[in-house]
C-alpha atoms as a PDB file:
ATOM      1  CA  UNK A   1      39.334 104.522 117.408  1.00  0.00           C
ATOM      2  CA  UNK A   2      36.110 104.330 119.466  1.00  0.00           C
ATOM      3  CA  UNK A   3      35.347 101.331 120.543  1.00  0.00           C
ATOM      4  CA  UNK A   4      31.359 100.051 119.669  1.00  0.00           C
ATOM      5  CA  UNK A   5      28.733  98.110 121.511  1.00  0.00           C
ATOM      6  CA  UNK A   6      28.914  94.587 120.563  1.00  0.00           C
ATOM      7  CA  UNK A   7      32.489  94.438 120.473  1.00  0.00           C
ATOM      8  CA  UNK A   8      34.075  91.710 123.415  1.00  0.00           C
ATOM      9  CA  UNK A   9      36.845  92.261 125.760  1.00  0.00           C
ATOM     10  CA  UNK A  10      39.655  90.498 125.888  1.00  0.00           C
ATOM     11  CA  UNK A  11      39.375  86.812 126.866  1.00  0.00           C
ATOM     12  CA  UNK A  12      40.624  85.477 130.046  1.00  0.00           C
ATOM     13  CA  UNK A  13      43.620  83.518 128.450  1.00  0.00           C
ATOM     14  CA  UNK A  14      46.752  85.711 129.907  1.00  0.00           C
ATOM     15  CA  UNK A  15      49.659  83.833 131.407  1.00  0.00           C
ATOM     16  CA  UNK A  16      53.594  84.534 132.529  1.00  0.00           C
ATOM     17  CA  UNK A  17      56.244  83.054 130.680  1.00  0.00           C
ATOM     18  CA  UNK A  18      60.052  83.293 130.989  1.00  0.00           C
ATOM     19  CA  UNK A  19      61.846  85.570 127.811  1.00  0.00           C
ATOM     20  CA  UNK A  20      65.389  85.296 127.015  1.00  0.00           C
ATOM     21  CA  UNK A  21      66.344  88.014 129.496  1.00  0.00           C
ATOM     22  CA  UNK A  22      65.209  85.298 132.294  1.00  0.00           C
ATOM     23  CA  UNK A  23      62.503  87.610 133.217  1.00  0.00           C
ATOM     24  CA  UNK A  24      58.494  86.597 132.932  1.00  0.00           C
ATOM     25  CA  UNK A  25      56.465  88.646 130.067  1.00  0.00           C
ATOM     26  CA  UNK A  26      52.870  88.594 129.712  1.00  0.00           C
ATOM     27  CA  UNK A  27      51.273  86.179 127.047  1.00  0.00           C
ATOM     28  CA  UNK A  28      48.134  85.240 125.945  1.00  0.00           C
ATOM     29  CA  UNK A  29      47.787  81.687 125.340  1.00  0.00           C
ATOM     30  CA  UNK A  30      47.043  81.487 121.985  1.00  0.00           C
ATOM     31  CA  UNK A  31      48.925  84.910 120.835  1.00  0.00           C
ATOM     32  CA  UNK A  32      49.121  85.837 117.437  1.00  0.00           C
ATOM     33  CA  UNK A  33      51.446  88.839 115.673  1.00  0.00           C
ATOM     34  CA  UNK A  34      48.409  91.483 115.925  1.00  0.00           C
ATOM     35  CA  UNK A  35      48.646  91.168 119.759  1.00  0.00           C
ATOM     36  CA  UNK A  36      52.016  92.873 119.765  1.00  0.00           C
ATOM     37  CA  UNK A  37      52.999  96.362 118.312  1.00  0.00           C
ATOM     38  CA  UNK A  38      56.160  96.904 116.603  1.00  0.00           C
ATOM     39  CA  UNK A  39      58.266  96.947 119.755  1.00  0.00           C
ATOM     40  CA  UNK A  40      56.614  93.704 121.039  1.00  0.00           C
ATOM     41  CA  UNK A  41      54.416  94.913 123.332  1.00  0.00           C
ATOM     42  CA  UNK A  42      51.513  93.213 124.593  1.00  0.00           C
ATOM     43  CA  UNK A  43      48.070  95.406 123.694  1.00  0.00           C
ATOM     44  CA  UNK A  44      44.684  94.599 124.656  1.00  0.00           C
ATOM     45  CA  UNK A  45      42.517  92.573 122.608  1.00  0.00           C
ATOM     46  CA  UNK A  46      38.733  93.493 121.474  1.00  0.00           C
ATOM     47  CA  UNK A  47      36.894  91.670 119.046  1.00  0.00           C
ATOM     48  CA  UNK A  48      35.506  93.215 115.387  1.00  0.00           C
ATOM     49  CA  UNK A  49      32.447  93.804 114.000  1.00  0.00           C
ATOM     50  CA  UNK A  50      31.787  93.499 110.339  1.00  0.00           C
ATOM     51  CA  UNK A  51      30.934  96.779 108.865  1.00  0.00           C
ATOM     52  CA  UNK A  52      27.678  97.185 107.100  1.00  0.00           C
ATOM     53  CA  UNK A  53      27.207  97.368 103.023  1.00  0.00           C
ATOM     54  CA  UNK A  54      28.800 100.528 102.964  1.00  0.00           C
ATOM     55  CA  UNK A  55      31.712 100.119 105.266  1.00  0.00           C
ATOM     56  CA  UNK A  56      30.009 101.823 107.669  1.00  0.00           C
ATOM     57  CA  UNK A  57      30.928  99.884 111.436  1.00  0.00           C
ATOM     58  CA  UNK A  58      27.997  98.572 113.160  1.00  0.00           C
ATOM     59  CA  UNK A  59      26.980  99.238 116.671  1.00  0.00           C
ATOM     60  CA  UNK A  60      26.559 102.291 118.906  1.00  0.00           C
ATOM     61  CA  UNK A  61      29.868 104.046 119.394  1.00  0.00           C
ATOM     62  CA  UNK A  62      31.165 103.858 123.331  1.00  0.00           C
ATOM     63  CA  UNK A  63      32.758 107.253 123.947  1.00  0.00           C
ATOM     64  CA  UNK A  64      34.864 106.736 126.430  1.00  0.00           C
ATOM     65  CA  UNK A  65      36.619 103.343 125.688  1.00  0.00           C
ATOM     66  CA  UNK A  66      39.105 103.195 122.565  1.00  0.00           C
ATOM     67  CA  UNK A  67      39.786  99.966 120.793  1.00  0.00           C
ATOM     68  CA  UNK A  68      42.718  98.668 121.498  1.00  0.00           C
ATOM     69  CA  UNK A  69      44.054  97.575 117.880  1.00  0.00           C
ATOM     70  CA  UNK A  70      42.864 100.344 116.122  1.00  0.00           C
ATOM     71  CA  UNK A  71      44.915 102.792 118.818  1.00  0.00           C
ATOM     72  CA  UNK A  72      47.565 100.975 118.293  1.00  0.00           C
ATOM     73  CA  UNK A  73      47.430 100.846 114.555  1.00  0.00           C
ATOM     74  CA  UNK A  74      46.935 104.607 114.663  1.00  0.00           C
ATOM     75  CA  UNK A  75      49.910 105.420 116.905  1.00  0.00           C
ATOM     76  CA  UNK A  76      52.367 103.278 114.661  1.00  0.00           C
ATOM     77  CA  UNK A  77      51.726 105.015 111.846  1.00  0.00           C
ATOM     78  CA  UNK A  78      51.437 108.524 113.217  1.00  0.00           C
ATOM     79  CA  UNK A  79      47.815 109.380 112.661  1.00  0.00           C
ATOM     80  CA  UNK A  80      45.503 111.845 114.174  1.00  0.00           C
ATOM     81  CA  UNK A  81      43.101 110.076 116.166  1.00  0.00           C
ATOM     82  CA  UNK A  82      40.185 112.032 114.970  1.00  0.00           C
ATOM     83  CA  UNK A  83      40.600 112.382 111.110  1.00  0.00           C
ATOM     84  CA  UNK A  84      42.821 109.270 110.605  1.00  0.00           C
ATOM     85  CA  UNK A  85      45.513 112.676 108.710  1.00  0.00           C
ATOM     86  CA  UNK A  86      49.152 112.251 109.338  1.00  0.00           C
ATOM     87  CA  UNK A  87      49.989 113.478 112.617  1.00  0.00           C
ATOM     88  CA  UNK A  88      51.446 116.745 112.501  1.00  0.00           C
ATOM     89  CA  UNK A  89      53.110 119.548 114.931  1.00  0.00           C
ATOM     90  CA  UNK A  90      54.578 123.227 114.896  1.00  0.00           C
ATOM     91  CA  UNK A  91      58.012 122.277 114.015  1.00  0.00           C
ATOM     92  CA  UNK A  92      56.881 119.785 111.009  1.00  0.00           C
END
C-alpha cells in the first residue's frame, strides 16, 4: 500500500455539486467509479506505475505516504496491510 516515487498526486480538478439530499458533495470533474469506494465515498487519487517484467512496481517506495486506491482496495476486502492475508482478529 506504499505509495512510490514517480507516482502523481491528485490533480487539481475537485468541485461542489448539489446530491439528492440538497446538500453539496465533493466531485472531481471528470470522476470515474474507481474514485469512490463501495459506500460512495470520495478517495484520493494517485497515479500508477507500470510494474517491471516481473511484476515487480517500479520506483523507490515512500514510507510514510499510502496510496490511496490500493488502501482502499485493501480495506474493502479486509486485508492485512502488510501481507495482503485476510484480515483476522481474536474472536475470528
Amino acid at each position: 500500500m506504499t505509495q512510490r516515487e514517480g507516482k502523481d498526486a491528485a490533480p487539481d480538478n475537485l468541485i461542489l455539486l448539489p446530491h439528492t439530499d440538497g446538500r453539496l458533495h465533493l466531485h472531481y470533474l471528470d470522476e470515474d467509479p474507481r474514485d469512490r469506494d463501495l459506500r460512495g465515498v470520495l478517495w484520493a487519487r494517485c497515479s500508477f506505475n507500470s510494474p517491471e517484467g516481473q511484476g515487480q512496481p517500479t520506483g523507490r517506495p515512500q514510507w510514510k505516504l499510502m496510496h490511496p486506491y490500493r488502501q482502499m482496495m485493501t480495506m474493502q476486502s479486509l486485508r492485512c496491510q502488510i501481507c495482503t492475508n485476510p484480515a483476522r482478529t481474536p474472536s475470528d
